[in-house]
Protein backbone atom coordinates (compact mmCIF):
# COMPACT_ATOMS: atom_id res chain seq x y z
CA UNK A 1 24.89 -48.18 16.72
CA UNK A 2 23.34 -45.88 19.69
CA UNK A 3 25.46 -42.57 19.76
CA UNK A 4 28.01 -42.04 22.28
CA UNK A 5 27.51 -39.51 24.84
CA UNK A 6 29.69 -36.55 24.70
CA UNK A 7 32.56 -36.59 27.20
CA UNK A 8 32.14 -33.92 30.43
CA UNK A 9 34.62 -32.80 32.72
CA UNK A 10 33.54 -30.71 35.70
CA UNK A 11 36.29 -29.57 37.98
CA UNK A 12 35.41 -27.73 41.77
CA UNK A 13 36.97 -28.14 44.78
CA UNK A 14 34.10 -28.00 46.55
CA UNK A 15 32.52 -31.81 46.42
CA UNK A 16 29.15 -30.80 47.19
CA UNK A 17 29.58 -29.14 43.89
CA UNK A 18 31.16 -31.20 42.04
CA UNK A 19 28.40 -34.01 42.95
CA UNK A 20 26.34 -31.70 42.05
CA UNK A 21 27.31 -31.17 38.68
CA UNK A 22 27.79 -34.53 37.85
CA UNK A 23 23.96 -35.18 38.97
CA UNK A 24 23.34 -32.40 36.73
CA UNK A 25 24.83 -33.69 33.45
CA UNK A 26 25.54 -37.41 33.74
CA UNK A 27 22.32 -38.62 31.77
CA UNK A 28 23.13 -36.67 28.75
CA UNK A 29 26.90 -36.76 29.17
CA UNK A 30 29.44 -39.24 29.94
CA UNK A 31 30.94 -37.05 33.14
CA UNK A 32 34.53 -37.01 34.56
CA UNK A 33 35.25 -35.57 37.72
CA UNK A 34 38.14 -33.50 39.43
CA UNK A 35 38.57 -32.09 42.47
CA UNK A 36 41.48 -29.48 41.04
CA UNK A 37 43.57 -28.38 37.86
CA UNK A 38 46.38 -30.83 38.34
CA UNK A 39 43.89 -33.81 38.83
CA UNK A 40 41.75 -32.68 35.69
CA UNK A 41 44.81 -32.12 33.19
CA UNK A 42 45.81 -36.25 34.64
CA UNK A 43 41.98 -36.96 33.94
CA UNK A 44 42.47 -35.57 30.42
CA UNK A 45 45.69 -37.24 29.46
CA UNK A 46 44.15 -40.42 30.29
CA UNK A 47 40.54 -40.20 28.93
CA UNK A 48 41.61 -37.69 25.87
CA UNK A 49 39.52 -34.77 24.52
CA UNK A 50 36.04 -33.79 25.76
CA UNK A 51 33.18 -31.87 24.13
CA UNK A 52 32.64 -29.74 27.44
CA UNK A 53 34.95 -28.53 30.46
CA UNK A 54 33.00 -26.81 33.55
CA UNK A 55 35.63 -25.71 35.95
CA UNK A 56 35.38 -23.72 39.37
CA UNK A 57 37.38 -20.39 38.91
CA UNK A 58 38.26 -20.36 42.54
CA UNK A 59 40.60 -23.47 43.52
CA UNK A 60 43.50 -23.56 45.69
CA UNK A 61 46.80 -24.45 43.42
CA UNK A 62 45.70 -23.49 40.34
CA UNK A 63 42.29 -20.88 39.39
CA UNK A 64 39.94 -22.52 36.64
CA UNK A 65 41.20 -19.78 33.94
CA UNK A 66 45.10 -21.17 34.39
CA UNK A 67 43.54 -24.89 34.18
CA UNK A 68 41.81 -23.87 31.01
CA UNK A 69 44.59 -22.22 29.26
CA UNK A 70 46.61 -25.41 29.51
CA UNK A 71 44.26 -27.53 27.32
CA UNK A 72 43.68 -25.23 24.84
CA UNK A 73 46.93 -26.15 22.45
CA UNK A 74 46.35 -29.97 23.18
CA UNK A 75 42.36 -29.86 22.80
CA UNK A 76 41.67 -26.71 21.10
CA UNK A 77 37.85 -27.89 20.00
CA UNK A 78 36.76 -28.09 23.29
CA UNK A 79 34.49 -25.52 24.92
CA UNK A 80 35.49 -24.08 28.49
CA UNK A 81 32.97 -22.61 30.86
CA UNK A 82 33.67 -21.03 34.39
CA UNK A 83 31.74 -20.87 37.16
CA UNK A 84 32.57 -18.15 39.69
CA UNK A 85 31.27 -16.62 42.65
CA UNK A 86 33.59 -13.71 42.65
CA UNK A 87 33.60 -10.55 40.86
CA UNK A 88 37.42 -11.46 38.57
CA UNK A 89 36.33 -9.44 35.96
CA UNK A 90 40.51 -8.66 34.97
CA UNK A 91 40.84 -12.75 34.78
CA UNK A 92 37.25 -13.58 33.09
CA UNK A 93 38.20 -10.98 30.59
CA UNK A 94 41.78 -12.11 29.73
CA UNK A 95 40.56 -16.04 29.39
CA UNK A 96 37.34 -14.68 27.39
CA UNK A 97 39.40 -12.44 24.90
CA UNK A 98 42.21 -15.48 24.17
CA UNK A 99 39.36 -17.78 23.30
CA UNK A 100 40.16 -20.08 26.56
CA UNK A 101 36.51 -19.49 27.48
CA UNK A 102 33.59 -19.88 26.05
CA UNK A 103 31.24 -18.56 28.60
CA UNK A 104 31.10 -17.56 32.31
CA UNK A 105 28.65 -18.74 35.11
CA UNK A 106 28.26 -16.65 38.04
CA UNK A 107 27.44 -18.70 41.24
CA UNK A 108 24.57 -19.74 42.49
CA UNK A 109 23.89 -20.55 39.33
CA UNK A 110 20.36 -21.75 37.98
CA UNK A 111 20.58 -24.97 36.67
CA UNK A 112 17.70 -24.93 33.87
CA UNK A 113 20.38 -21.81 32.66
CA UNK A 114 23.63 -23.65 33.09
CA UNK A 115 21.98 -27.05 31.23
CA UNK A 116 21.28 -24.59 28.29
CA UNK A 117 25.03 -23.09 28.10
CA UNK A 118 26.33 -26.71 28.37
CA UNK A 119 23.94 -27.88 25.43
CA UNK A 120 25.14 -24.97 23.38
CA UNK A 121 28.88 -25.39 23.92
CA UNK A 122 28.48 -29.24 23.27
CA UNK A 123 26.63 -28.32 19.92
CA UNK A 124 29.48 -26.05 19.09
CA UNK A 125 32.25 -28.56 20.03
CA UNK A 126 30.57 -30.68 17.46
CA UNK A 127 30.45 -28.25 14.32
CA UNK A 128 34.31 -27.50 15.13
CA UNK A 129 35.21 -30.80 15.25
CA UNK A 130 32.85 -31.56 12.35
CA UNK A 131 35.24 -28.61 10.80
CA UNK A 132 38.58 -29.32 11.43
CA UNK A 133 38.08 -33.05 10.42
CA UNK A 134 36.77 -31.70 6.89
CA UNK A 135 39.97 -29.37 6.85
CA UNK A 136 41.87 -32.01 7.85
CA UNK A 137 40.46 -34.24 4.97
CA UNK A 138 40.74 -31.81 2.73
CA UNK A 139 44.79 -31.54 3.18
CA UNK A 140 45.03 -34.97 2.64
CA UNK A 141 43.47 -34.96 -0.19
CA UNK A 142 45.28 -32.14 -1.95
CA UNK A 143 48.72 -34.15 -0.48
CA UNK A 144 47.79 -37.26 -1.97
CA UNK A 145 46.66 -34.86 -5.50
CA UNK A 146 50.03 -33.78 -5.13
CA UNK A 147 51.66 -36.92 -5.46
CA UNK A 148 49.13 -38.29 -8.27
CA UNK A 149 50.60 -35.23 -10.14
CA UNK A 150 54.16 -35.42 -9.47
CA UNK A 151 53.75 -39.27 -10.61
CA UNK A 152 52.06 -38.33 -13.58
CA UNK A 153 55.10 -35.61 -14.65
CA UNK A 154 57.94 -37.60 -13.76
CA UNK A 155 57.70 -41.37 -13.36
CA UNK A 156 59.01 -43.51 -16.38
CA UNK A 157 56.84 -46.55 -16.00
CA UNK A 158 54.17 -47.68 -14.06
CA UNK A 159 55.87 -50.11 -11.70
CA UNK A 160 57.44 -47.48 -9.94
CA UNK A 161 55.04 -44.95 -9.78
CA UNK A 162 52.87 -47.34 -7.36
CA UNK A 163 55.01 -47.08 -4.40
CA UNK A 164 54.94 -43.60 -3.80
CA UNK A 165 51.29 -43.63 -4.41
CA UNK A 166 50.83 -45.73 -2.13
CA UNK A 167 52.77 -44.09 0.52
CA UNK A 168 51.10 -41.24 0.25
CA UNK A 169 47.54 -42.56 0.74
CA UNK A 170 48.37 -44.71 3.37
CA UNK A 171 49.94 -41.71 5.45
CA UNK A 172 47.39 -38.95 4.76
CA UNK A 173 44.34 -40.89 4.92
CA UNK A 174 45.65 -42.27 8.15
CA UNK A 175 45.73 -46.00 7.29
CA UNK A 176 47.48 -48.69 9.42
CA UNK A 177 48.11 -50.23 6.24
CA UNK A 178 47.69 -49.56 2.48
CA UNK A 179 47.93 -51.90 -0.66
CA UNK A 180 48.14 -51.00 -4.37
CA UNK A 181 48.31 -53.97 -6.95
CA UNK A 182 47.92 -53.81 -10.49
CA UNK A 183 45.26 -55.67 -12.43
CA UNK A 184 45.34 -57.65 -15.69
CA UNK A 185 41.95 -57.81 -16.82
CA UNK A 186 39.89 -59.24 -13.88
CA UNK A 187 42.99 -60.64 -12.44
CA UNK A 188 45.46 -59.32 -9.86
CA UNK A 189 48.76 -58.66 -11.35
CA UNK A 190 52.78 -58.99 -10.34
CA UNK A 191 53.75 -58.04 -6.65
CA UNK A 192 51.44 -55.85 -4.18
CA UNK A 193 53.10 -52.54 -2.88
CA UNK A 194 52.66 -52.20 0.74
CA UNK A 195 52.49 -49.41 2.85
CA UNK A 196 52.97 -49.96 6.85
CA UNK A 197 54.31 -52.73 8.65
CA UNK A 198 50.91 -54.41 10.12
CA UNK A 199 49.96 -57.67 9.16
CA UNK A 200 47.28 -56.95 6.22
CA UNK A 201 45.31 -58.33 4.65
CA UNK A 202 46.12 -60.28 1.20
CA UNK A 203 43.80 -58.95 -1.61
CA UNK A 204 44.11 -62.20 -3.70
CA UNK A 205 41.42 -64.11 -1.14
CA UNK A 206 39.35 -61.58 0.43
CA UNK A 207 35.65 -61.19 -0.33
CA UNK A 208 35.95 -57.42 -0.65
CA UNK A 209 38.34 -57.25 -3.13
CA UNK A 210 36.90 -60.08 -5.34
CA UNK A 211 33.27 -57.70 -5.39
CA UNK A 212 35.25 -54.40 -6.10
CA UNK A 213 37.13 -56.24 -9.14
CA UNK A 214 33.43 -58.17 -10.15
CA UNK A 215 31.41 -54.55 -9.49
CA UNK A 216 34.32 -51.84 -10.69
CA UNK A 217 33.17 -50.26 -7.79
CA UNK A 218 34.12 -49.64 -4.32
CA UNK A 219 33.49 -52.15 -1.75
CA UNK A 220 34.11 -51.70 2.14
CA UNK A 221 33.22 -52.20 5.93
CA UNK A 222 33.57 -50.05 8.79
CA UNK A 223 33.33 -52.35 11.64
CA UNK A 224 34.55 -56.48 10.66
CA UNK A 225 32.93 -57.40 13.88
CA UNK A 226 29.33 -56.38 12.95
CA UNK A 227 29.81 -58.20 9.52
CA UNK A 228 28.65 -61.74 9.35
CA UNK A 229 30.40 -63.42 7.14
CA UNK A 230 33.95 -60.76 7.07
CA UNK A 231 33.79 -61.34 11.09
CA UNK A 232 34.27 -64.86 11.28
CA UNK A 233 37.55 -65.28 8.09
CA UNK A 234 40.63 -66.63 9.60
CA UNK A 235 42.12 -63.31 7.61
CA UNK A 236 40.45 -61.05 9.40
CA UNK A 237 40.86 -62.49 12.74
CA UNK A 238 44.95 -63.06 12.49
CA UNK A 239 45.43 -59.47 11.54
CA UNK A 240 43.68 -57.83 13.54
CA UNK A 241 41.94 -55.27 10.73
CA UNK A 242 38.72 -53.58 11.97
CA UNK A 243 38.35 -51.51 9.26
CA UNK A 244 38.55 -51.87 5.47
CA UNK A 245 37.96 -50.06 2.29
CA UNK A 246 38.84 -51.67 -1.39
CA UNK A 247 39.00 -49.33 -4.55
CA UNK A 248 39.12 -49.76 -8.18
CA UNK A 249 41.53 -47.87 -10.18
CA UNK A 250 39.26 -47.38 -13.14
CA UNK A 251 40.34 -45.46 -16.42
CA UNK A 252 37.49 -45.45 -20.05
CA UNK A 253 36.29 -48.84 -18.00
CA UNK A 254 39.71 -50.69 -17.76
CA UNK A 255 40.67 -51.70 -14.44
CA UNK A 256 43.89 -50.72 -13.77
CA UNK A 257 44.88 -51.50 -10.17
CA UNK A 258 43.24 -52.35 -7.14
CA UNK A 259 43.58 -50.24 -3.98
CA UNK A 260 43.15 -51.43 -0.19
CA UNK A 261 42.93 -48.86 2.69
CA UNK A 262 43.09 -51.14 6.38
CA UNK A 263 42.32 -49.65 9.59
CA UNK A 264 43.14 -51.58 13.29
CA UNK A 265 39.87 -49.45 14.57
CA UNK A 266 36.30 -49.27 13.71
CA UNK A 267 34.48 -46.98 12.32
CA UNK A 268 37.89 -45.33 11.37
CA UNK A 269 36.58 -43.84 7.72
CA UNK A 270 33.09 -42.04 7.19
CA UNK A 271 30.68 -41.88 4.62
CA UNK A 272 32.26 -38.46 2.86
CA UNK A 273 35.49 -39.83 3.85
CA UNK A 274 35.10 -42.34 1.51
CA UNK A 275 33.58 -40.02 -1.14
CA UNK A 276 36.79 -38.06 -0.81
CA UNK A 277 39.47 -40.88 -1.16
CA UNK A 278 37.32 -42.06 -4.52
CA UNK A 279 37.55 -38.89 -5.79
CA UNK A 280 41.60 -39.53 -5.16
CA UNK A 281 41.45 -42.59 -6.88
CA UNK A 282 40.19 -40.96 -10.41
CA UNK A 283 43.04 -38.87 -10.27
CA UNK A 284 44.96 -42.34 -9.40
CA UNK A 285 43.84 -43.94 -13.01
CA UNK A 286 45.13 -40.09 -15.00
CA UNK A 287 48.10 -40.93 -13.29
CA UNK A 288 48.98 -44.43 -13.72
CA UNK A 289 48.09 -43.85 -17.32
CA UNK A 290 50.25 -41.28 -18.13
CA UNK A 291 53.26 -43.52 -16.41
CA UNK A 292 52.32 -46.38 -18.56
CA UNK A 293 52.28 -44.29 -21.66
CA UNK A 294 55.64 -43.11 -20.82
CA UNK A 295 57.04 -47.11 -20.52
């Protein structure tokens, strides 16, 4: 898939400006436009984070550095540049000093300059975001670790240490829904436990789970629609999952269980992302072992 652009907002009052902004950034960018604070916070509650904000310090209603500080809990990745033709070195300092600004612009500015700035905050918007999504991983994983261990110490047999598991991967790996069913050789065994209330997909039919049970290995897709033959089942289609990831529960080369993460999105789990939750799922086969030796 061609890479999205990076999302822009440039805020002036001024629309020479602002037209001149957008001419400035909109074939490397996907640009939004405002023509003051109030209209750029209602341009980011409906269009969501950007990489980049360029706003005019100078506006009537609201100056660029009391814009900026209101985004900064809500989007706190984003990088905030001002452009200013006035000397408000007490205001420039203060928004510098809190982190609500990234870099300052004095006007007329030189756009060869201002294009480098904007590359360099959009190439530091990624690496945070690139960081805060591994920290954010990273939680999850030790959550769902948590719960493997708690399972493994306290559950008295293995039927009822599969909810809980299940729970807890489902909610910290941000799932729409999540399915853990045990196996009995190469067949699916008992009841599935379910976590979320979408429709789902059932694991006893569906190609993915048959090749992760065939394979002992993990199986998955991050976008249905760009799969031929996943695209066009009935399954697929009636439930509305864009997403899906199927993993063995493997322990000394006995399949234990089968697990199925399902996503409404695409593209809603990444390459280490995956590495990460199959990491979880070793952990998974310590702990459904130690509940079935204490049946």
């Amino acid at each position: 898939m061609r890479p999205k652009k990076p999302k822009m907002l440039v805020v002036d009052d001024e629309p020479d400006n602002l037209d001149l902004l957008y001419r400035t950034f909109r074939r490397e960018f996907q640009v939004y436009k405002a023509e003051s604070g109030i209209q750029a916070l209602e341009v980011l509650e409906k269009q969501g984070e950007v990489a980049v904000i360029v706003s005019d310090q100078r506006m009537p209603e609201m100056k660029g550095t009391e814009f900026l500080s209101k985004t900064v809990t809500q989007f706190p990745n984003t990088v905030r540049i001002i452009l200013t033709g006035f000397t408000d070195i007490e205001d420039l300092v203060e928004a510098i000093n809190s982190g609500q600004v990234y870099k300052y612009i004095t006007k007329p500015w030189d756009p060869n300059e201002l294009r480098g700035v904007v590359q360099r905050a959009a190439d530091t918007y990624e690496l945070l975001k690139q960081k805060t999504e591994e920290l954010e991983w990273s939680q999850a994983q030790m959550a769902v670790l948590a719960t493997l261990m708690d399972v493994a110490q306290t559950s008295t047999d293995i039927r009822s240490s599969l909810q809980p598991i299940a729970d807890a991967l489902g909610e910290n790996f941000q799932a729409d829904s999540c399915i853990l069913q045990l196996m009995d050789g190469d067949s699916l065994a008992g009841d599935p436990v379910c976590y979320g209330q979408q429709e789902r997909i059932d694991l006893g039919d569906d190609p993915l789970a048959q090749e992760a049970i065939a394979s002992q290995s993990v199986q998955g897709v991050a976008n249905v629609a760009g799969d031929a033959e996943l695209g066009k089942l009935e399954s697929y289609q009636s439930t509305g999952v864009k997403a899906h990831l199927v993993l063995p529960v493997v322990f000394r080369q006995q399949l234990l269980a089968l697990a199925s993460l399902q996503w409404k999105s695409p593209n809603a789990i990444q390459e280490n992302e995956v590495e990460w939750i199959h990491r979880c799922t070793q952990q998974m086969a310590l702990a459904l072992t130690c509940a079935n030796l204490a049946t």
